[in-house]
Protein backbone atom coordinates (compact mmCIF):
# COMPACT_ATOMS: atom_id res chain seq x y z
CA UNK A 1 -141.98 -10.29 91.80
CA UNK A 2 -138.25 -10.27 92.77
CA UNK A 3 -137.66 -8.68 95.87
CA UNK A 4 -134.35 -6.53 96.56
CA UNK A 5 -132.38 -7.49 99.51
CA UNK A 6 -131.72 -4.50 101.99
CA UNK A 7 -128.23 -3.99 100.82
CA UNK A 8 -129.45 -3.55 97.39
CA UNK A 9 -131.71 -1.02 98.21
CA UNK A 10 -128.86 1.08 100.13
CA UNK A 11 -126.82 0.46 96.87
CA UNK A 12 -129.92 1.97 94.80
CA UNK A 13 -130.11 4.39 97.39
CA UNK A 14 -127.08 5.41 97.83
CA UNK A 15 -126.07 5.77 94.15
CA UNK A 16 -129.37 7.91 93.52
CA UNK A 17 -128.81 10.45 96.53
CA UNK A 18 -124.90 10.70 94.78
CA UNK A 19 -126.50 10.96 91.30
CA UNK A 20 -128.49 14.03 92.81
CA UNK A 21 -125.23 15.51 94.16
CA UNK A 22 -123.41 15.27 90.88
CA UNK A 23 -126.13 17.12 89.52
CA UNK A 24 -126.46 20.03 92.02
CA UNK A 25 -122.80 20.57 91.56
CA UNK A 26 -123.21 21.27 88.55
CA UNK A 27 -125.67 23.47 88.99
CA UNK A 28 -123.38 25.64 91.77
CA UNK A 29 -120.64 25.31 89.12
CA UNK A 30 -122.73 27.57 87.20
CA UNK A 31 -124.32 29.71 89.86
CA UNK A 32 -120.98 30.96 91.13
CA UNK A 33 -119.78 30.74 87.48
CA UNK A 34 -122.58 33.18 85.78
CA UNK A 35 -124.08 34.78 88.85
CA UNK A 36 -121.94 35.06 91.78
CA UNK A 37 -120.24 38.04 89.94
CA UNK A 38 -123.38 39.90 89.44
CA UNK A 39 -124.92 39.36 93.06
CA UNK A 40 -124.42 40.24 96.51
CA UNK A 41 -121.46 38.45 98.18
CA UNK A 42 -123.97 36.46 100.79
CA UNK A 43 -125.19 34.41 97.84
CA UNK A 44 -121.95 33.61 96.97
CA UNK A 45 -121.45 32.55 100.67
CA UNK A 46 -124.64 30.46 100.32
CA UNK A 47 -123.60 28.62 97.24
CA UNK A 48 -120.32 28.23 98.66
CA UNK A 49 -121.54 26.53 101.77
CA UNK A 50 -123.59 24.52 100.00
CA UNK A 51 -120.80 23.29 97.80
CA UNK A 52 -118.42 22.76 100.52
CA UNK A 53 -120.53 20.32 102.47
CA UNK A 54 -121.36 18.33 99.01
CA UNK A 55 -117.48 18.16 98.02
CA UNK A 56 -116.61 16.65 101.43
CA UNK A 57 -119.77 14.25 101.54
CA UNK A 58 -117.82 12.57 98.29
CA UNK A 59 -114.90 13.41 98.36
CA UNK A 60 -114.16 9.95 96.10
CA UNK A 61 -116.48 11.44 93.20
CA UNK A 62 -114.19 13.05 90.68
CA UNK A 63 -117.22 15.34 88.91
CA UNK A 64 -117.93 16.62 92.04
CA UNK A 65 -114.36 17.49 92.75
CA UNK A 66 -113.76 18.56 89.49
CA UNK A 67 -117.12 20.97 89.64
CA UNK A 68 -115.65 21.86 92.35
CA UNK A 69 -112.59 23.16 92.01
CA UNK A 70 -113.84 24.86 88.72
CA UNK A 71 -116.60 26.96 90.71
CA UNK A 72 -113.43 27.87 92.61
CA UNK A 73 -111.31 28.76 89.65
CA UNK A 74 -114.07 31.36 88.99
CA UNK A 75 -114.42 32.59 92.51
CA UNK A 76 -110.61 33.80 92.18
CA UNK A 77 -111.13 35.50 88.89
CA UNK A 78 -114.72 37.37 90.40
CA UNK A 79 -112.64 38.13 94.07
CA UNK A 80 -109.72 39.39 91.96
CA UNK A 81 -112.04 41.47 90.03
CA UNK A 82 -113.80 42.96 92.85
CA UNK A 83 -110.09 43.70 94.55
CA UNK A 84 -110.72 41.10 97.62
CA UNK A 85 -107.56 40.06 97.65
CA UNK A 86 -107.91 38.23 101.15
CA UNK A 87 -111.05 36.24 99.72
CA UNK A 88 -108.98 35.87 96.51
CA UNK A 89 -106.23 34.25 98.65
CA UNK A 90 -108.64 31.94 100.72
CA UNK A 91 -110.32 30.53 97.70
CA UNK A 92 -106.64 29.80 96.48
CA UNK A 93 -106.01 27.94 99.44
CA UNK A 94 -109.05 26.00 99.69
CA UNK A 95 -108.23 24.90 95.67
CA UNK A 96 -105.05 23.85 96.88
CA UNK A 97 -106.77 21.74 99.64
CA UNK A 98 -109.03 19.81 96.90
CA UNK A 99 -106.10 19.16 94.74
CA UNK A 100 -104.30 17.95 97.68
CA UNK A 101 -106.94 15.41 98.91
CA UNK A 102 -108.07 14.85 95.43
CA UNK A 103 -104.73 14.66 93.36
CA UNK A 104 -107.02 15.14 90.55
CA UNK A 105 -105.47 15.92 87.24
CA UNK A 106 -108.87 18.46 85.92
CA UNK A 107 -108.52 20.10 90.09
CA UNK A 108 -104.68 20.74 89.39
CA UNK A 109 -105.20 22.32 85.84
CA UNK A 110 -108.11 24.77 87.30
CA UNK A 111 -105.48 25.48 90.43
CA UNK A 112 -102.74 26.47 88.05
CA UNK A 113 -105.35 28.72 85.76
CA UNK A 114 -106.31 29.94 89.65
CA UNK A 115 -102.79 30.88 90.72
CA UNK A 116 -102.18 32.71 87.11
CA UNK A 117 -105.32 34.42 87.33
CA UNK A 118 -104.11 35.91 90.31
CA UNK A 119 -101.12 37.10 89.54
CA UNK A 120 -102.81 39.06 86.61
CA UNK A 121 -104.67 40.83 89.37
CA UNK A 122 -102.18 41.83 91.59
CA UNK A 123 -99.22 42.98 88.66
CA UNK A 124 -101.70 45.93 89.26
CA UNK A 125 -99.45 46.91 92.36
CA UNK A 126 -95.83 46.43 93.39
CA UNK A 127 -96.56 43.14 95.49
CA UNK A 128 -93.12 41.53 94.30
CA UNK A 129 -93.31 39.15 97.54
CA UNK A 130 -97.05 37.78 96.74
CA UNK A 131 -96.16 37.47 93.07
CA UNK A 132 -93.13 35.51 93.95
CA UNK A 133 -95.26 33.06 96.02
CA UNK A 134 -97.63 32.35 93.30
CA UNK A 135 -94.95 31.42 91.08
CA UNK A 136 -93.28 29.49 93.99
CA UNK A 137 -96.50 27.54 93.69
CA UNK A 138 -96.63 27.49 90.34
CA UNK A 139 -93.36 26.08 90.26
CA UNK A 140 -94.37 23.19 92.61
CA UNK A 141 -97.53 22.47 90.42
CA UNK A 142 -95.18 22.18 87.27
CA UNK A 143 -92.48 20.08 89.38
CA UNK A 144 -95.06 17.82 90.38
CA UNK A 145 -96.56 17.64 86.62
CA UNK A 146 -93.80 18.33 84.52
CA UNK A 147 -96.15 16.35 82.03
CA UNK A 148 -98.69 18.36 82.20
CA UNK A 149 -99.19 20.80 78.77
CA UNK A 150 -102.00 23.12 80.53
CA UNK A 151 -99.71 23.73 84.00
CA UNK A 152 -97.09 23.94 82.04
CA UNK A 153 -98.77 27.21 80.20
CA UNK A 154 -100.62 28.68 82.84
CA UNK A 155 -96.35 29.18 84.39
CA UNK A 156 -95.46 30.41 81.16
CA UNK A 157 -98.18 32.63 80.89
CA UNK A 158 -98.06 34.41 84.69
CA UNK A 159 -94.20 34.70 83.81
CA UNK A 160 -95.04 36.66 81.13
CA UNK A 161 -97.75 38.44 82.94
CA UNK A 162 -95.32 39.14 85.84
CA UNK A 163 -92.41 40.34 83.76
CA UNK A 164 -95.20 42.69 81.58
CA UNK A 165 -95.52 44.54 85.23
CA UNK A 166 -92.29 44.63 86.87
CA UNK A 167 -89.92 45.33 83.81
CA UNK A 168 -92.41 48.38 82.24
CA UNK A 169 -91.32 51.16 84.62
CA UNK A 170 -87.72 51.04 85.23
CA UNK A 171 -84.59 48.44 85.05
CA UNK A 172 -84.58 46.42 88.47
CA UNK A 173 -83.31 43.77 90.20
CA UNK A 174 -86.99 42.07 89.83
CA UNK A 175 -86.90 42.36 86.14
CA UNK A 176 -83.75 40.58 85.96
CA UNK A 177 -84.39 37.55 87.71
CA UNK A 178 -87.86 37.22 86.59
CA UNK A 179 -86.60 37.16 82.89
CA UNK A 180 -83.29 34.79 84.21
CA UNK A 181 -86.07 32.37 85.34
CA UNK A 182 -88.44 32.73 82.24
CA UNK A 183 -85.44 32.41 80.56
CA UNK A 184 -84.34 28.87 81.93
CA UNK A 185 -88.05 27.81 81.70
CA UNK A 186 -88.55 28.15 78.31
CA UNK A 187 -85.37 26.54 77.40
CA UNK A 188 -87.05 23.45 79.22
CA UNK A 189 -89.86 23.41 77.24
CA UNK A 190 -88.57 24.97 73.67
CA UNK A 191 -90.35 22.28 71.80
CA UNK A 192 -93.65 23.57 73.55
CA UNK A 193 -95.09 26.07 71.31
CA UNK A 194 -97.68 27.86 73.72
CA UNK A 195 -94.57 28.49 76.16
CA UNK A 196 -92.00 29.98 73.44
CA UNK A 197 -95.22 32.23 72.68
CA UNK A 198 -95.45 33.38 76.34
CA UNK A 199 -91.31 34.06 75.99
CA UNK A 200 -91.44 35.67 73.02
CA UNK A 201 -94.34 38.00 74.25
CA UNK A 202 -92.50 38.67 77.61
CA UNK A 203 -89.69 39.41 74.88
CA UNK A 204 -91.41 41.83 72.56
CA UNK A 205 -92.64 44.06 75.83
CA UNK A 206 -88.93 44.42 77.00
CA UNK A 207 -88.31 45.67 73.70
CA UNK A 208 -90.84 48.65 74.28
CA UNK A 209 -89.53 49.61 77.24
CA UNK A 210 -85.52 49.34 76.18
CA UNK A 211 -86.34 51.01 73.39
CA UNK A 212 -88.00 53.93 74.91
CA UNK A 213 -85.03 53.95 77.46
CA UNK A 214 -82.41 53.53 74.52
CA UNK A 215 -81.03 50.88 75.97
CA UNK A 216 -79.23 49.45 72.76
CA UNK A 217 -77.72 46.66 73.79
CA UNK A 218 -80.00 45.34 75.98
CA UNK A 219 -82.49 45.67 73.29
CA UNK A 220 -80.21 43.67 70.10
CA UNK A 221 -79.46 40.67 72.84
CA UNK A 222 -83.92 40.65 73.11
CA UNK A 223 -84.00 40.73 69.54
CA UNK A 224 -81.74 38.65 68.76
CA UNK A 225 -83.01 36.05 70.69
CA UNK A 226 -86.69 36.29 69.51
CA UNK A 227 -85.22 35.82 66.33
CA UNK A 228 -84.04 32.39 67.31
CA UNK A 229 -87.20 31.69 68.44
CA UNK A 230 -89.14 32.81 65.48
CA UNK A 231 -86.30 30.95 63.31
CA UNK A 232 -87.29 27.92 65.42
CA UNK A 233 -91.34 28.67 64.52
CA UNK A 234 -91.51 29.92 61.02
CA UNK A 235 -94.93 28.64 60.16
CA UNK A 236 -96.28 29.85 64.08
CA UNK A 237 -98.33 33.16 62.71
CA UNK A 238 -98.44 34.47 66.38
CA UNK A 239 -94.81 34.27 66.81
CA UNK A 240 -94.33 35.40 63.74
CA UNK A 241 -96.72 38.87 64.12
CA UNK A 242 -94.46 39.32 67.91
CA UNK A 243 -91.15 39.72 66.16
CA UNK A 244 -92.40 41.64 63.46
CA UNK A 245 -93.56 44.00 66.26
CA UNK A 246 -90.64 43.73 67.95
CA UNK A 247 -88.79 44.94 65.12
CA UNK A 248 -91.01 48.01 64.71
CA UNK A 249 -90.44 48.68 68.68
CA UNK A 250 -86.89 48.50 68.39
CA UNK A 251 -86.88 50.93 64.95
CA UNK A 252 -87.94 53.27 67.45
CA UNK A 253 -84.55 53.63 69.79
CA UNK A 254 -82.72 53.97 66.00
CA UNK A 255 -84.45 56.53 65.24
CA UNK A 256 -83.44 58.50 68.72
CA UNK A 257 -80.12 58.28 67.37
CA UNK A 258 -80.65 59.66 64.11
C-alpha cells in the first residue's frame, strides 16, 4: 500500500476543508438570496457572519468571492426594499471592499448592479447628494472597466433611473446636468445598443413631462434627437416602440395649442 507523505495529506486536507467552503457559500448565496427577505433580520445577521468569516478564510478562491459578493448584491436590493438605507449603504461598502481586495471581474459586475439598485431605491426621495455619489462610483467602476458591457449598462441604466426622478416634477438645475452627463455618456458608447436604449428611455420620459408643461422647444430638440437614435437602430424593436411613444407624448402639447 502506498503511503501519503504528511504534506500530501495537508494538501488532501486542505483542498477538501476548501471544497466544503465553496459549497456552503453557495448555500448562503441562496439563503440570503431566497430567504433573508422573508425572515427576521438576525438570520440575515447569522448568515452574514457566517459568510464573512468564510470569504476572508479564502480570500484567493474566486467562487467564494464571487458567491460572495452576489449574496451581497441581494442584501442591497432586500435593505433597499425594507427602506434601511444605512444597512443598504454598509452592504455597499463592504461590496466595494471585496472588489477591492478581489479585483474580480463577476465581484465588480454584481457591485455595479449593487450601486444601480440603489439608486432605484432612493429616486423615491429628493437625495440629489446620495444619488450623485452612486453615480460618482459608478463612474469610477466604468473608468476602471471601460471594457466592461454589464458596468457599462448598469451606468446607463441608474442614469436613466435618476433622470426618470429628478426631471418628472419640475425643470431644475439637477435635470439639466444629469441629462448633460447622460448625454456625453451615451455618445461614448453609441455603438452599444443596451446604453442608447437607456438614453432613449431617459428621452421618451422628458417628453411626458415637456409635453405636459408645453415646453415646445425643449420637447422637438428630445425628439429630434431620439429620432437620430432610432435612425441609428431601425431593426432595435425596443427603440423602435420608445419613439413611437414619444411621438404620441409629444402629440399631446400640439394638441394644447389647438
Amino acid at each position: 500500500m502506498l503511503l501519503r507523505s504528511p504534506s500530501d495529506l495537508n494538501k488532501k486536507s486542505s483542498a477538501d476543508s476548501e471544497s466544503l467552503a465553496e459549497i456552503r457559500a453557495f448555500e448562503l448565496s441562496d439563503l440570503i438570496t431566497h430567504f433573508a427577505p422573508k425572515q427576521p433580520l438576525s438570520e440575515f445577521s447569522e448568515w452574514h457572519d457566517e459568510f464573512v468569516k468564510i470569504s476572508q478564510a479564502n480570500p484567493e478562491n474566486r467562487a467564494i468571492q464571487e458567491s460572495y459578493s452576489r449574496a451581497l448584491k441581494n442584501a442591497t436590493r432586500m435593505f433597499g426594499e425594507r427602506r434601511a438605507f444605512a444597512d443598504m449603504l454598509n452592504i455597499l461598502d463592504e461590496l466595494e471592499e471585496l472588489y477591492e481586495a478581489s479585483q474580480n471581474e463577476v465581484v465588480c459586475e454584481n457591485l455595479a448592479d449593487s450601486l444601480s439598485t440603489a439608486i432605484m431605491f432612493m429616486r423615491g426621495s429628493w437625495d440629489t447628494e446620495g444619488t450623485s455619489k452612486f453615480l460618482n462610483r459608478l463612474h469610477l467602476l466604468v473608468k476602471r472597466n471601460p471594457k466592461n458591457q454589464t458596468v457599462v449598462y448598469y451606468h446607463a441604466r441608474s442614469y436613466a433611473s435618476a433622470i426618470n426622478r429628478f426631471c418628472s416634477d419640475r425643470q431644475n438645475f439637477i435635470c439639466d446636468r444629469l441629462l448633460f452627463e447622460f448625454r456625453m455618456f451615451a455618445n461614448k458608447y453609441r455603438d452599444l445598443v443596451d446604453v442608447q436604449i437607456e438614453f432613449a428611455q431617459a428621452l421618451t420620459n422628458l417628453i411626458g413631462t415637456l409635453a405636459r408643461d408645453n415646453r415646445i422647444h425643449e420637447l422637438n430638440q428630445i425628439l429630434e434627437e431620439l429620432r437620430r437614435i432610432s435612425g441609428r437602430f431601425p431593426d432595435n424593436e425596443k427603440i423602435q416602440l420608445l419613439i413611437t411613444r414619444a411621438n404620441i407624448l409629444s402629440s399631446l402639447a400640439t394638441n394644447k395649442n389647438d
